[in-house]
Every structure is written in structure tokens, then in C-alpha cells.
C-alpha atoms as a PDB file:
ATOM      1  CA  UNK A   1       0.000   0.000   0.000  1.00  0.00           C
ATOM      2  CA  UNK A   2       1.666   3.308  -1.293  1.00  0.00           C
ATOM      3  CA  UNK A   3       2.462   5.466   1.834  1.00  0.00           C
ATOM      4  CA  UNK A   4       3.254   8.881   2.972  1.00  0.00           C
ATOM      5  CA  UNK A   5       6.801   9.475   4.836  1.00  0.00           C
ATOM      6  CA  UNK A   6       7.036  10.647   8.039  1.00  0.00           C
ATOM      7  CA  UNK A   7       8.945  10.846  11.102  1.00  0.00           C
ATOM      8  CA  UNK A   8       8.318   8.387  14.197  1.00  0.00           C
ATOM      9  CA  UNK A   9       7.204  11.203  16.182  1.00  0.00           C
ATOM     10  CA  UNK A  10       7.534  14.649  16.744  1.00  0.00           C
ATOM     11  CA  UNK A  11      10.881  14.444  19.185  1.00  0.00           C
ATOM     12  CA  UNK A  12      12.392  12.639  16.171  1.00  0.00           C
ATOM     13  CA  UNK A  13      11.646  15.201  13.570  1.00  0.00           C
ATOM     14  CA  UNK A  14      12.848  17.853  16.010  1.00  0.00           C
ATOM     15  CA  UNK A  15      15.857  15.951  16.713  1.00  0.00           C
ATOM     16  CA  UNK A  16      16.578  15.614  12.898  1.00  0.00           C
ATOM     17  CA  UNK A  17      15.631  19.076  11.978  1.00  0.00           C
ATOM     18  CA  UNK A  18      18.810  20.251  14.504  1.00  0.00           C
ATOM     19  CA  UNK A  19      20.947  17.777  13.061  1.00  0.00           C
ATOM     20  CA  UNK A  20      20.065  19.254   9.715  1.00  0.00           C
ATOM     21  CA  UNK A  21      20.097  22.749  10.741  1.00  0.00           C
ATOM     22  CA  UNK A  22      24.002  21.881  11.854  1.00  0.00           C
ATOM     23  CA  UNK A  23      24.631  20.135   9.117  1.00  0.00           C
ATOM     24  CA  UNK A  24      24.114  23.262   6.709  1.00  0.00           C
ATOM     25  CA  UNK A  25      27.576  24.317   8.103  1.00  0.00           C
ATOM     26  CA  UNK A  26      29.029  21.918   5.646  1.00  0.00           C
ATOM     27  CA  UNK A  27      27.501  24.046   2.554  1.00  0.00           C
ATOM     28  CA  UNK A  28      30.654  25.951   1.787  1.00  0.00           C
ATOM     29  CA  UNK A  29      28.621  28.776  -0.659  1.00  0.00           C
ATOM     30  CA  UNK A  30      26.238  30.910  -0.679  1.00  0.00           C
ATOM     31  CA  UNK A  31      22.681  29.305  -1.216  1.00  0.00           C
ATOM     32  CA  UNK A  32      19.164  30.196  -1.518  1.00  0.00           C
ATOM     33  CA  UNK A  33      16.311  28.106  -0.106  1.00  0.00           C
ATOM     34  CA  UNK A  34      13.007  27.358  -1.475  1.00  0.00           C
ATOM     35  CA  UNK A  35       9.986  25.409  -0.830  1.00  0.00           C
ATOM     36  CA  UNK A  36       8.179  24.398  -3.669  1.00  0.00           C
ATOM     37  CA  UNK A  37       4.713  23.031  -4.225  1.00  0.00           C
ATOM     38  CA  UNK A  38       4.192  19.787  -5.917  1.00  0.00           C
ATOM     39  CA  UNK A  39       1.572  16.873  -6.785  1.00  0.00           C
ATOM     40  CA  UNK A  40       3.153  14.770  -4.061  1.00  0.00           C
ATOM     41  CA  UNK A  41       3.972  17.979  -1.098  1.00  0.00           C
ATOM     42  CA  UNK A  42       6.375  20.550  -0.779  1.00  0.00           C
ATOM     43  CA  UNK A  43       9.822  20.216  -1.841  1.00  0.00           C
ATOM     44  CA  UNK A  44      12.995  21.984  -0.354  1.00  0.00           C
ATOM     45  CA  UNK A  45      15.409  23.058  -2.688  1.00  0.00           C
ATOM     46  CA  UNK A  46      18.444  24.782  -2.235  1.00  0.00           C
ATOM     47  CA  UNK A  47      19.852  26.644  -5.147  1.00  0.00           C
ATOM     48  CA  UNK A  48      23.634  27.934  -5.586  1.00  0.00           C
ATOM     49  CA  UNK A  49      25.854  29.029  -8.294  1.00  0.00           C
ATOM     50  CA  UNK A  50      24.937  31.099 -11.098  1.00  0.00           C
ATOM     51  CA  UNK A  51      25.407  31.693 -14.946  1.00  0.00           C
ATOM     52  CA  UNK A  52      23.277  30.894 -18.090  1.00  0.00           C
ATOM     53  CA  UNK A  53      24.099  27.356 -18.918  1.00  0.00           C
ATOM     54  CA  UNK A  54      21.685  24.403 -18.854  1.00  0.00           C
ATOM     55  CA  UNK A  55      21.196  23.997 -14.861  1.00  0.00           C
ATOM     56  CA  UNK A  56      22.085  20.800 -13.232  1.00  0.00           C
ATOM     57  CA  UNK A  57      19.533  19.761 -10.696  1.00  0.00           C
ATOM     58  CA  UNK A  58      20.740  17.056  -7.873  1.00  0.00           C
ATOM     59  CA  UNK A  59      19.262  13.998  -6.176  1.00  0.00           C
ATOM     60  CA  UNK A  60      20.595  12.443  -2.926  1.00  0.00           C
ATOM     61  CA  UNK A  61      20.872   8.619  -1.741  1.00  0.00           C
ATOM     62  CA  UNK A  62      18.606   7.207   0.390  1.00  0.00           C
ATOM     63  CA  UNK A  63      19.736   8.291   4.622  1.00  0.00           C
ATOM     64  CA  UNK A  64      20.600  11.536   2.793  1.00  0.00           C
ATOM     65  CA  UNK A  65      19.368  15.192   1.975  1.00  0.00           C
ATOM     66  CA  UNK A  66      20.164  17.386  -0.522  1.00  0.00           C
ATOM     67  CA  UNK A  67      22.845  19.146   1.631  1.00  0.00           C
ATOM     68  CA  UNK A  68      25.233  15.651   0.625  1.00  0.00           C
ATOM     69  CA  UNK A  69      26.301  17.075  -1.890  1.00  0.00           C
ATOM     70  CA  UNK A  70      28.609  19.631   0.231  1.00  0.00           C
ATOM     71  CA  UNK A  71      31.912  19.339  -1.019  1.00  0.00           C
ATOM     72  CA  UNK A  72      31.787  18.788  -4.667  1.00  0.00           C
ATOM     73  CA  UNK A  73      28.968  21.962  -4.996  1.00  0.00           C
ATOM     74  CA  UNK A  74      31.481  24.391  -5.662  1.00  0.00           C
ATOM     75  CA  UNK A  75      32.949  22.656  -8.373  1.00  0.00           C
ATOM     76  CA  UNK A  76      29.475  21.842 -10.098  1.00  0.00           C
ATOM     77  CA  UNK A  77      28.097  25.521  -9.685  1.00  0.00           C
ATOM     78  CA  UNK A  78      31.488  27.305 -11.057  1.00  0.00           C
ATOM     79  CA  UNK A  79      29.406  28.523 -14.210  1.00  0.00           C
ATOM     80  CA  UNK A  80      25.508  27.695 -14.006  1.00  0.00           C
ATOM     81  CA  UNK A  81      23.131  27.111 -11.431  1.00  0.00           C
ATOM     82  CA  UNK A  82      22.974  24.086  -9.246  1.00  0.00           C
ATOM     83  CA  UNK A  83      19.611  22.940  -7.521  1.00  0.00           C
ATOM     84  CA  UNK A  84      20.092  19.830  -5.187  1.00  0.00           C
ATOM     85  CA  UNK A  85      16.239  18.843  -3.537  1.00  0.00           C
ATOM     86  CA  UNK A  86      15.314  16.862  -0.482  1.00  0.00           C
ATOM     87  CA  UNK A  87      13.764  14.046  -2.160  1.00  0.00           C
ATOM     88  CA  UNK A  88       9.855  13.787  -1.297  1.00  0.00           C
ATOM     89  CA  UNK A  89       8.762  10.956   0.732  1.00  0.00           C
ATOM     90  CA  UNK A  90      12.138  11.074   2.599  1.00  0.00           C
ATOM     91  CA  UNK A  91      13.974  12.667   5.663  1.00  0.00           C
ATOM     92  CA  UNK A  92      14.767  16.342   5.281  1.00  0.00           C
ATOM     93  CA  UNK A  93      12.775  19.504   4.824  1.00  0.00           C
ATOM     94  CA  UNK A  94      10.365  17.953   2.068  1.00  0.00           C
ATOM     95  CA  UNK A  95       7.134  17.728   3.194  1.00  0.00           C
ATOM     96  CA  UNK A  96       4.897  14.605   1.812  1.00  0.00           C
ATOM     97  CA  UNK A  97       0.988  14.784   1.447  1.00  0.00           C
ATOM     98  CA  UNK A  98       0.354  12.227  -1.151  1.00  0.00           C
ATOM     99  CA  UNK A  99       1.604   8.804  -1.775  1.00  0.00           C
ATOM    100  CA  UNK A 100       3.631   7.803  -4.676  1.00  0.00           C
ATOM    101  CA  UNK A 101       1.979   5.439  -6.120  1.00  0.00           C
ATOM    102  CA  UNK A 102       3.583   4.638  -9.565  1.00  0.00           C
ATOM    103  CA  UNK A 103       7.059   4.760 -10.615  1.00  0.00           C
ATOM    104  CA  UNK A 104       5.798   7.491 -13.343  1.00  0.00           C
ATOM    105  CA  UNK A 105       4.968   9.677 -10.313  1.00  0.00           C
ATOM    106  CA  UNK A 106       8.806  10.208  -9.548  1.00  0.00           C
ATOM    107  CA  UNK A 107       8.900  11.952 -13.134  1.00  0.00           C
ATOM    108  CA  UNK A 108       5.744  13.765 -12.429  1.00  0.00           C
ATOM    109  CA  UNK A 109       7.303  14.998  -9.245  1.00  0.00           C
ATOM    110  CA  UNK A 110      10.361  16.298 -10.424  1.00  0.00           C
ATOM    111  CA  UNK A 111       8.679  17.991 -13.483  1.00  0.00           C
ATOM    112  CA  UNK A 112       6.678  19.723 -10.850  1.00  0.00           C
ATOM    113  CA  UNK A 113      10.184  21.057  -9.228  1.00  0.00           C
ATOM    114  CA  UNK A 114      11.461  21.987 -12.424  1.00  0.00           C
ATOM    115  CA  UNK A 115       8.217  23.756 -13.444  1.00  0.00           C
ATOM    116  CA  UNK A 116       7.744  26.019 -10.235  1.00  0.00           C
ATOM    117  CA  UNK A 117      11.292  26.941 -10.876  1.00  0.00           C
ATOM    118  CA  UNK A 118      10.445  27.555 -14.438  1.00  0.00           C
ATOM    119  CA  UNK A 119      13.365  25.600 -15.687  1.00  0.00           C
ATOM    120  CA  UNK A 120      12.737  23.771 -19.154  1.00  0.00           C
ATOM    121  CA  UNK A 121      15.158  21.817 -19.245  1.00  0.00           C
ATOM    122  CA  UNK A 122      17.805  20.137 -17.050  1.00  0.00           C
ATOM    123  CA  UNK A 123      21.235  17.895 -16.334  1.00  0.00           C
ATOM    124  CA  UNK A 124      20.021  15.574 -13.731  1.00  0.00           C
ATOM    125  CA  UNK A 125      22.297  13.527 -11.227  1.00  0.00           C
ATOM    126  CA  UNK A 126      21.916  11.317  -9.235  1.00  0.00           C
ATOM    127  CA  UNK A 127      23.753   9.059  -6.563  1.00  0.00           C
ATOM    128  CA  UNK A 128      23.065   5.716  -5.050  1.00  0.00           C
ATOM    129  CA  UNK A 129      19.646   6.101  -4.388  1.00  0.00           C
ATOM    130  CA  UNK A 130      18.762   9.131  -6.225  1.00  0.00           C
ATOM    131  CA  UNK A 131      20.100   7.415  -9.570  1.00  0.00           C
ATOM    132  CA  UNK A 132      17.406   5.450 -10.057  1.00  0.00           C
ATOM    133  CA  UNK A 133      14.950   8.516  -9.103  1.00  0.00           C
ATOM    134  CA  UNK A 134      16.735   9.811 -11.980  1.00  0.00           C
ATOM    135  CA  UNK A 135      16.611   6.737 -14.588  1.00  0.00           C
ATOM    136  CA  UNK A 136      12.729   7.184 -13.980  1.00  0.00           C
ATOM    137  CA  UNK A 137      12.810  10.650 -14.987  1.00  0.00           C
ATOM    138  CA  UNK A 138      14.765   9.672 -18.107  1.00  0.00           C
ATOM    139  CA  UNK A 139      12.061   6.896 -18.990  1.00  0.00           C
ATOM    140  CA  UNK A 140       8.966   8.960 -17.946  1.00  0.00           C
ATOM    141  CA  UNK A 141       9.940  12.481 -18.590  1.00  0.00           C
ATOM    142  CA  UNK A 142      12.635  12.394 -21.001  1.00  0.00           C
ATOM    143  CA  UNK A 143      11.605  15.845 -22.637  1.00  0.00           C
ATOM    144  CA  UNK A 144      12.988  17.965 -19.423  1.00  0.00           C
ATOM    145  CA  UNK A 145      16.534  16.224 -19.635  1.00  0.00           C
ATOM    146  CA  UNK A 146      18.991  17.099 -21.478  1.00  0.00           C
ATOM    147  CA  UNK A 147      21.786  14.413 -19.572  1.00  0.00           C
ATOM    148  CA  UNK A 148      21.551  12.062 -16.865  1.00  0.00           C
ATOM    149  CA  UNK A 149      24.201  10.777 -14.783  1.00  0.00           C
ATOM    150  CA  UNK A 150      24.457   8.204 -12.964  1.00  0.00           C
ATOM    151  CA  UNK A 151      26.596   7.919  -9.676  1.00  0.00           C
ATOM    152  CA  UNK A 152      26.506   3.956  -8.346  1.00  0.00           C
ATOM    153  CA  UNK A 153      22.901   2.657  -9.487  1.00  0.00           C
ATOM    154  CA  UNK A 154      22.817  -0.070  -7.296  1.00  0.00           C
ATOM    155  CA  UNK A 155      19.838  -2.216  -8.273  1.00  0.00           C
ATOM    156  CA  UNK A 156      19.068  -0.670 -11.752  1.00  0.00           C
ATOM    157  CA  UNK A 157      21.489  -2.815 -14.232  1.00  0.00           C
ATOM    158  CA  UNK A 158      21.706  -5.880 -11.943  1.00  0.00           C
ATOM    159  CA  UNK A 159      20.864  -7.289  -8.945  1.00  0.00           C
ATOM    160  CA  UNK A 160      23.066  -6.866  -5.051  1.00  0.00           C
ATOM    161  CA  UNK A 161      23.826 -10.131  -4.177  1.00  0.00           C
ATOM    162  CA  UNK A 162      21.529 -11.558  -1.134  1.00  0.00           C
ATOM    163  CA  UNK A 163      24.877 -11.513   0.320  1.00  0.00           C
ATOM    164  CA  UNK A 164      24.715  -7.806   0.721  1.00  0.00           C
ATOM    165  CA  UNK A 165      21.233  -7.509   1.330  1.00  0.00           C
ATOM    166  CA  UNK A 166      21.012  -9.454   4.325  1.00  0.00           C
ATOM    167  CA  UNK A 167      23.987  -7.756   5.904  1.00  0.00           C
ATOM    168  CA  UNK A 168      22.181  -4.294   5.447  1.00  0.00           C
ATOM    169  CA  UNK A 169      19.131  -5.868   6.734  1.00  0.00           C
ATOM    170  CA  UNK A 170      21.726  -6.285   9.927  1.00  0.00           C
ATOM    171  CA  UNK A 171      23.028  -3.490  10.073  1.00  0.00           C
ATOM    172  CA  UNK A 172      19.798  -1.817  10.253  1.00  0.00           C
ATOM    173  CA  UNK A 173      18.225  -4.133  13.496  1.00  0.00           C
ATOM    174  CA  UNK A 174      21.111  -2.863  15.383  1.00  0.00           C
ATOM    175  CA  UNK A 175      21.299   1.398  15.294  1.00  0.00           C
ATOM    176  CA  UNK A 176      23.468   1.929  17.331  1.00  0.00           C
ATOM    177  CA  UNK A 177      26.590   4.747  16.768  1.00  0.00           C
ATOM    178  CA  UNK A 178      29.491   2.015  16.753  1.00  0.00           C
ATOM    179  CA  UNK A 179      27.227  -0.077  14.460  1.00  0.00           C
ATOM    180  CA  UNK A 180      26.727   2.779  11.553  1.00  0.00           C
ATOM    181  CA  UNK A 181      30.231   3.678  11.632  1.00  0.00           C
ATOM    182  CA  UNK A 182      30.833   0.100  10.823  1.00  0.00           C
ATOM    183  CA  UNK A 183      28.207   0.187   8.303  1.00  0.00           C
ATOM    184  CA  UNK A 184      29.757   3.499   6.698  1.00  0.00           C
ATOM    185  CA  UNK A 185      33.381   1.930   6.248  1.00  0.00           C
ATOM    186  CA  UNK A 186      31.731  -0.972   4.749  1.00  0.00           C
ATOM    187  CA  UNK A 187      30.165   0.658   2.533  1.00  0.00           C
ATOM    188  CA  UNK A 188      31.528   3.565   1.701  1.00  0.00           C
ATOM    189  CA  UNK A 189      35.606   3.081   2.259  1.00  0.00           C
ATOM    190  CA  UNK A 190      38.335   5.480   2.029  1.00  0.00           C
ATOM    191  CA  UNK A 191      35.730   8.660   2.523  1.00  0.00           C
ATOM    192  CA  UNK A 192      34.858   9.307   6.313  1.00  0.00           C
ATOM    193  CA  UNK A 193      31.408  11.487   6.463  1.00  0.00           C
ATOM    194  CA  UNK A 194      31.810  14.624   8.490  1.00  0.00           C
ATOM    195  CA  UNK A 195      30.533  14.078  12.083  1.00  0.00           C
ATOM    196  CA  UNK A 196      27.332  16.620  11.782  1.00  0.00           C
ATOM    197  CA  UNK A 197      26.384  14.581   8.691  1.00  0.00           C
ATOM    198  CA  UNK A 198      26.864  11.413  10.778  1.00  0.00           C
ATOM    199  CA  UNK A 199      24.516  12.765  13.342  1.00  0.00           C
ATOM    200  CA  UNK A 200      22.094  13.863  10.454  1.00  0.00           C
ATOM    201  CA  UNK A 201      21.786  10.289   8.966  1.00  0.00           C
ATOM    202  CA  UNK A 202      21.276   8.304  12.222  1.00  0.00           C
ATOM    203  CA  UNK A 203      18.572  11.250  12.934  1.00  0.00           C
ATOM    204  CA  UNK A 204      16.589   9.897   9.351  1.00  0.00           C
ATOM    205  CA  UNK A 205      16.387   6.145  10.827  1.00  0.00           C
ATOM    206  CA  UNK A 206      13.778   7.332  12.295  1.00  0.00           C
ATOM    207  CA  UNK A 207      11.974   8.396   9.480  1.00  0.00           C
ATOM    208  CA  UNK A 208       9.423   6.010   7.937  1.00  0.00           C
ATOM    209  CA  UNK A 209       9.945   6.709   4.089  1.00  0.00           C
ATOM    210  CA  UNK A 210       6.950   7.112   1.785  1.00  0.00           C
ATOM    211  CA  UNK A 211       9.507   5.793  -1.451  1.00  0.00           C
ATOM    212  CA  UNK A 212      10.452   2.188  -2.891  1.00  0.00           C
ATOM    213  CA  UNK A 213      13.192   0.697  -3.918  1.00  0.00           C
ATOM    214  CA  UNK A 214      14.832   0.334  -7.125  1.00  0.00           C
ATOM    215  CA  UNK A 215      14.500  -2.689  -9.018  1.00  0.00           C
ATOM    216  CA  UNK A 216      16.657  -3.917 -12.133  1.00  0.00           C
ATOM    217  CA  UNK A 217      15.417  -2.462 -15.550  1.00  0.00           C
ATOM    218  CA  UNK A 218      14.117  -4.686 -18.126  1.00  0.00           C
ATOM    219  CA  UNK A 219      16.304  -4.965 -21.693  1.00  0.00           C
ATOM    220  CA  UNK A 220      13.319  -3.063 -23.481  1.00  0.00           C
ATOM    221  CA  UNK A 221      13.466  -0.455 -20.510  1.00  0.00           C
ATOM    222  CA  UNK A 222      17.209   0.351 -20.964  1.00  0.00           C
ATOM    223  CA  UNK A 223      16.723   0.505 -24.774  1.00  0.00           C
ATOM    224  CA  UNK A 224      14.241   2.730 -25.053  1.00  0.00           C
ATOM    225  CA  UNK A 225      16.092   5.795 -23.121  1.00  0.00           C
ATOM    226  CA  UNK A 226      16.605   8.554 -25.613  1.00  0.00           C
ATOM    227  CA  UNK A 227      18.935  11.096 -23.374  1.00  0.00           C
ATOM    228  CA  UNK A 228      22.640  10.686 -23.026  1.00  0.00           C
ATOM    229  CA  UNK A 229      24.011   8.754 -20.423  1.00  0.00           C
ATOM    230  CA  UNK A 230      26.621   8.662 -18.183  1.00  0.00           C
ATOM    231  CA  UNK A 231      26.856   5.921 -15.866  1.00  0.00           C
ATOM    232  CA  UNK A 232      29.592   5.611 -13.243  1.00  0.00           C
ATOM    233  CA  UNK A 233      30.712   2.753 -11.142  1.00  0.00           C
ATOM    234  CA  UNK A 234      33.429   2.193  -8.171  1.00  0.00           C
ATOM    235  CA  UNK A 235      35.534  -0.863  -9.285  1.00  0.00           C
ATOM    236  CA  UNK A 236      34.569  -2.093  -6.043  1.00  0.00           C
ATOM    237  CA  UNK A 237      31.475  -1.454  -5.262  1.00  0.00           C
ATOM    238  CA  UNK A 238      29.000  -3.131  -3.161  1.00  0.00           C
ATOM    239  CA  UNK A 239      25.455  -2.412  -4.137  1.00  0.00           C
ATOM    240  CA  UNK A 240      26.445  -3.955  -8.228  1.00  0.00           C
ATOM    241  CA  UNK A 241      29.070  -6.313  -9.958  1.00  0.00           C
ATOM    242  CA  UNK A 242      30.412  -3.026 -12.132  1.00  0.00           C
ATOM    243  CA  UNK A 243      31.570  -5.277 -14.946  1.00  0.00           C
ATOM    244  CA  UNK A 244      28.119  -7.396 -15.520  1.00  0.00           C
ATOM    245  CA  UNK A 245      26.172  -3.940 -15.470  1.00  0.00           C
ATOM    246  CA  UNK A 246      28.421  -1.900 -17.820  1.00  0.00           C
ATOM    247  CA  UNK A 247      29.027  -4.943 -19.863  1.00  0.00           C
ATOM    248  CA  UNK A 248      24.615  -4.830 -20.031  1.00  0.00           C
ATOM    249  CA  UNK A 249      24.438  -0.989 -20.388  1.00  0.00           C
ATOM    250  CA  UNK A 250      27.334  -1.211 -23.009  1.00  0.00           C
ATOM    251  CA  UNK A 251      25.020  -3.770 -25.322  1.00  0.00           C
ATOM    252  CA  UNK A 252      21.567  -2.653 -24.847  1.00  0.00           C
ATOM    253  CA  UNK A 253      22.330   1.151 -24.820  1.00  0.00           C
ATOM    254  CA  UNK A 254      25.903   1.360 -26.440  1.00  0.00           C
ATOM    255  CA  UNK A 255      25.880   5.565 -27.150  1.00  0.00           C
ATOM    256  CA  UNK A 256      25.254   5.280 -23.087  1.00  0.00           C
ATOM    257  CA  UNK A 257      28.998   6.506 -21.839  1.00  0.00           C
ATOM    258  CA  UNK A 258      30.791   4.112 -18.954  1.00  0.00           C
ATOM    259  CA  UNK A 259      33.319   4.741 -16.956  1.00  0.00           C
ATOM    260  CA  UNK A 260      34.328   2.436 -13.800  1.00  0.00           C
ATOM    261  CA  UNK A 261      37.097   3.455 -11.646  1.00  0.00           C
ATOM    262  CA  UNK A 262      39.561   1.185  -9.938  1.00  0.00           C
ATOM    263  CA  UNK A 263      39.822   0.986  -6.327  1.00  0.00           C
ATOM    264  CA  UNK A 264      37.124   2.567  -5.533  1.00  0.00           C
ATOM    265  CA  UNK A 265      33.624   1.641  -3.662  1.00  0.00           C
ATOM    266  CA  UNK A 266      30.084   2.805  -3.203  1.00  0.00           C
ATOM    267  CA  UNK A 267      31.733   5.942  -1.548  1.00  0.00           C
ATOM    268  CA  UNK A 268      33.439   7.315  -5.141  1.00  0.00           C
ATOM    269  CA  UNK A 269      32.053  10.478  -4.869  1.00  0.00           C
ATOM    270  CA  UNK A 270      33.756  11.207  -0.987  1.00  0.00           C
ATOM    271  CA  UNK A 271      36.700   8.862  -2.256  1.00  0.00           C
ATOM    272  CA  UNK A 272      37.983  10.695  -5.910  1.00  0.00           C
ATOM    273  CA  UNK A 273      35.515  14.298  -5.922  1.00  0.00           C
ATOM    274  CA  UNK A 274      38.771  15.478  -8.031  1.00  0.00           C
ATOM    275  CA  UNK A 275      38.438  12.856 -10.506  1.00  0.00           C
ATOM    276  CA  UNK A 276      34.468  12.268 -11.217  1.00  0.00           C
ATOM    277  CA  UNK A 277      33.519  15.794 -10.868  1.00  0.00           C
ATOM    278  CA  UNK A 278      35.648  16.823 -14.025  1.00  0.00           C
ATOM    279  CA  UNK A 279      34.322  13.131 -15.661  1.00  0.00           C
ATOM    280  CA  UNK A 280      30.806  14.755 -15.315  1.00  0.00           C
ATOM    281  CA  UNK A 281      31.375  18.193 -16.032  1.00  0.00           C
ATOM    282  CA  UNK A 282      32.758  17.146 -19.422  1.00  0.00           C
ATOM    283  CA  UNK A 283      29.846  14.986 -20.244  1.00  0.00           C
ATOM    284  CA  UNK A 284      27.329  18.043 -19.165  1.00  0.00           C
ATOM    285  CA  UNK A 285      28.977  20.578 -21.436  1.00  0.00           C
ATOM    286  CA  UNK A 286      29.482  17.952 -24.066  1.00  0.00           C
ATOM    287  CA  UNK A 287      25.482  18.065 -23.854  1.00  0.00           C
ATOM    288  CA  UNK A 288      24.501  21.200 -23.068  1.00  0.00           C
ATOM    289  CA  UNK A 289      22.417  23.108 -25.689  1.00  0.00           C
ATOM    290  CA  UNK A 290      22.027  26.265 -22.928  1.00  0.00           C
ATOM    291  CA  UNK A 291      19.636  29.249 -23.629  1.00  0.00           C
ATOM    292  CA  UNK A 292      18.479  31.981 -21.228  1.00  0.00           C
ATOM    293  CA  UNK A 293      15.263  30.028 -20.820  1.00  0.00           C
ATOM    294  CA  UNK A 294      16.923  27.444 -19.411  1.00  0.00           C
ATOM    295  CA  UNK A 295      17.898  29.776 -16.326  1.00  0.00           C
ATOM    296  CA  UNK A 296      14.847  29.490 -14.661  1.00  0.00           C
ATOM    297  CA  UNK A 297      12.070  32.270 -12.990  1.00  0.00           C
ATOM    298  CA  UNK A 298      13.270  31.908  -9.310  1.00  0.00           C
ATOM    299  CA  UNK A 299      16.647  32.938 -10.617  1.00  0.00           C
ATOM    300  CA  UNK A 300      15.654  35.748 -12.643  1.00  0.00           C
ATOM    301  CA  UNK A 301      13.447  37.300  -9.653  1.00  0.00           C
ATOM    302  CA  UNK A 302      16.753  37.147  -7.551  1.00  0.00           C
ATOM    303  CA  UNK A 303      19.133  38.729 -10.751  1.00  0.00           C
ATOM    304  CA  UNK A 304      16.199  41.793 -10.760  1.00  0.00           C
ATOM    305  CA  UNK A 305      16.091  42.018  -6.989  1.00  0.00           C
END
């Protein structure tokens, strides 16, 4: 039965709005914050950079906000705007009022983002989590994209093992601090999470979310997306087995572009920021096709203000 995300109670959503309000310490330039109406509830976004270039608009992994996406920011925003949203339906300053109840509602969501921002047209990425938020965009709502990237799909091109699955499922029955720090280094080695963001994601356990999960695409599904791809993979990640799903987006969707990086995990974006964020720069501006309309209304209220 589709559902509606919410916190536990309201100590817990207190609790995780201060570890989000300390968390917003991390953002190292200067934002602006909206809250944006949408099919599904209110959305936060939180807008940075500037220039006239195709946007890029960002979507977190699932534990997360939009405020994960800290310390590359600066990088992506050096010469257009940057919008990175609390995904609806999960911890953070969105605000839920109607279930999700088809994967073709995650497109109609984030058209209704990109609409009250009056953007036409986007670079969408997204991480873990937020990837496959993002592959439904691209199957749904392909018109608004011009790129999608996609950081880690876990799920999407192939199945975790049960392996993995059951020792997340562990992980979870047992919160406590020592337990998520050994969940973290599993997961995500070689990047340590500052400790505010720490505090932030044990905060979201207790948030009951109103999403799914991602399940593997079918070969007609894969064929039949139309916007350029970029799909990246640590060499040793755990949520996929990198070489059986590039080897499956190579075949079914071969102008898709792949790049896997060695000794890396499900934490690539913490682990090598200096060495994706210029892989998916390139790829944007080797697909951008910018215009002034693509700037948005929000942002040209705040250049006349």
C-alpha cells in the first residue's frame, strides 16, 4: 500500500531538523532556499551558483538530503546554477501529502520542481539512491533532460547479491553509533562522512519513508532511453558487480557513456571528488544546448532584486 513518509514522532523530527540545521555548516557557498509546491507535497530546494548554462539539478541517496552534496557543490556551480532537492517521501525539509503510487509519479514529481522553478530543461544527477529517481525521470519524462548521470545505481542494471542484502538488513536491526560507523566503512571506504552529517543520517532512521526501492530495468526499458548517459561505477562497489552492469548498459544502450574506476567503492564520490567531478562536467557541457530560458524564474526574480 503506497504510503506517505514521516517521522516516528515529533521528538524525532525535532531531533533531525537540529541535526540538519548543523549540518548546513558543511555548505561551503552561498545558497538560496526554497519550498516548492508539488503533486506529491512541498519540496525543499536549495539553489547555488549562477550563470546561463543548462542547470544541473541534484538527487541524494537514500539516509541523505540534498545538503550531501557539500563538497563537490562548488565545483558543479562554477558557471551555471545548481539545484540539489530533499527528495519527497524522505527525511529532510520535504514535506509529503500524497503517496507515490507509480514509478511514473517520480517523473511527475520532479517535473513539478522543475516547473515552479520555471526551468525547461535540465542535467540531472543522481547518486546511489537518487540514480534510479533519476533513470525514472529519463524513462517517464525524457523531454525535461537534457543528460543524466548516474553515480553507483545499485539495483538498476543488476541485482546486489543476497549476500549484501542481508547484511544491510543487519546493520539496520542494530542502530546503534558504533554499528553505523561500521556500516559506513563498509560501505563507503576510504571517505569518512563529516561528524554533523553522521549525526544527520542516524537522525533519518527514524523516518518512515513514503519511497520504494529500485529494481533492475528490463532490456526493453534500458533501450528505449533517448537522453545521453553517463553511468559511473566504483571498481569495487558493493550495491552492483560493475563489470556485468556496464558490460549490459554497453550492449543494450551502447551511445550510453561508462566509466568504472579502480579501487574505488560505493563511496566514489567522498573517495575521488577530483576525478568524477571533471568526468561529469565534461559529459554536461558535451550536452549542453544552454539558452536563457533554461535559467529558470526563481533565478531571474533574484538577478532583478
Amino acid at each position: 500500500m503506497p504510503k506517505i513518509g514521516r517521522f516516528k514522532n515529533d521528538a524525532s523530527h525535532e531531533a533531525h531538523d537540529r541535526a540538519y540545521q548543523a549540518m548546513e555548516a558543511l555548505w561551503p557557498i552561498p545558497s538560496t532556499q526554497l519550498d516548492v509546491p508539488t503533486s506529491f507535497g512541498s519540496t525543499h530546494v536549495r539553489r547555488s551558483g549562477s550563470g546561463d548554462k543548462t542547470p544541473i539539478v541534484l538527487l541524494h541517496s537514500v539516509g541523505a538530503n540534498s545538503l550531501q552534496w557539500h563538497f563537490v557543490v562548488e565545483d558543479l556551480s562554477r558557471d551555471r546554477v545548481v539545484y540539489a532537492l530533499d527528495t519527497i517521501g524522505t527525511a529532510g525539509r520535504s514535506v509529503q501529502t500524497a503517496p507515490l503510487t507509480s514509478e511514473s509519479d517520480f517523473a511527475t514529481w520532479i517535473g513539478d520542481v522543475l516547473n515552479e522553478l520555471g526551468l525547461d530543461r535540465v542535467h540531472l544527477v543522481g547518486y546511489s539512491h537518487g540514480a534510479w529517481h533519476a533513470v525514472l525521470m529519463a524513462l517517464h519524462a525524457p523531454e525535461r533532460l537534457e543528460s543524466v548521470t548516474l553515480i553507483e545505481p545499485g539495483g538498476v542494471f543488476d541485482k546486489p547479491s543476497w549476500g549484501v542484502l542481508f547484511k544491510m538488513i543487519r546493520f539496520g536491526m542494530r542502530r546503534t553509533d558504533e554499528n553505523m560507523r561500521k556500516m559506513n566503512e563498509w560501505m563507503t571506504p576510504g571517505y569518512d562522512i563529516p561528524e554533523s552529517q553522521f549525526v544527520c543520517a542516524k537522525e533519518a532512521l527514524n523516518y518512515r519513508p513514503g519511497i520504494g526501492w529500485a529494481r533492475v530495468l528490463k532490456d526493453a526499458e534500458v533501450r528505449s532511453i533517448a537522453v545521453p548517459v553517463l553511468v559511473i561505477y566504483g571498481a569495487e562497489t558493493i550495491v552492483a558487480t560493475p563489470e556485468l552492469a556496464a558490460a549490459r548498459v554497453a550492449e543494450l544502450l551502447p551511445r550510453a557513456e561508462i566509466q568504472v574506476y579502480p579501487g574505488t567503492g560505493h563511496g566514489i564520490l567522498g573517495q575521488i571528488p577530483d576525478r568524477v567531478i571533471p568526468r561529469i562536467l565534461q559529459f554536461i557541457q558535451n550536452n549542453d544546448h544552454s539558452s536563457e530560458s533554461n535559467i529558470g524564474r526563481a533565478d531571474r526574480r533574484n538577478s532583478a532584486s
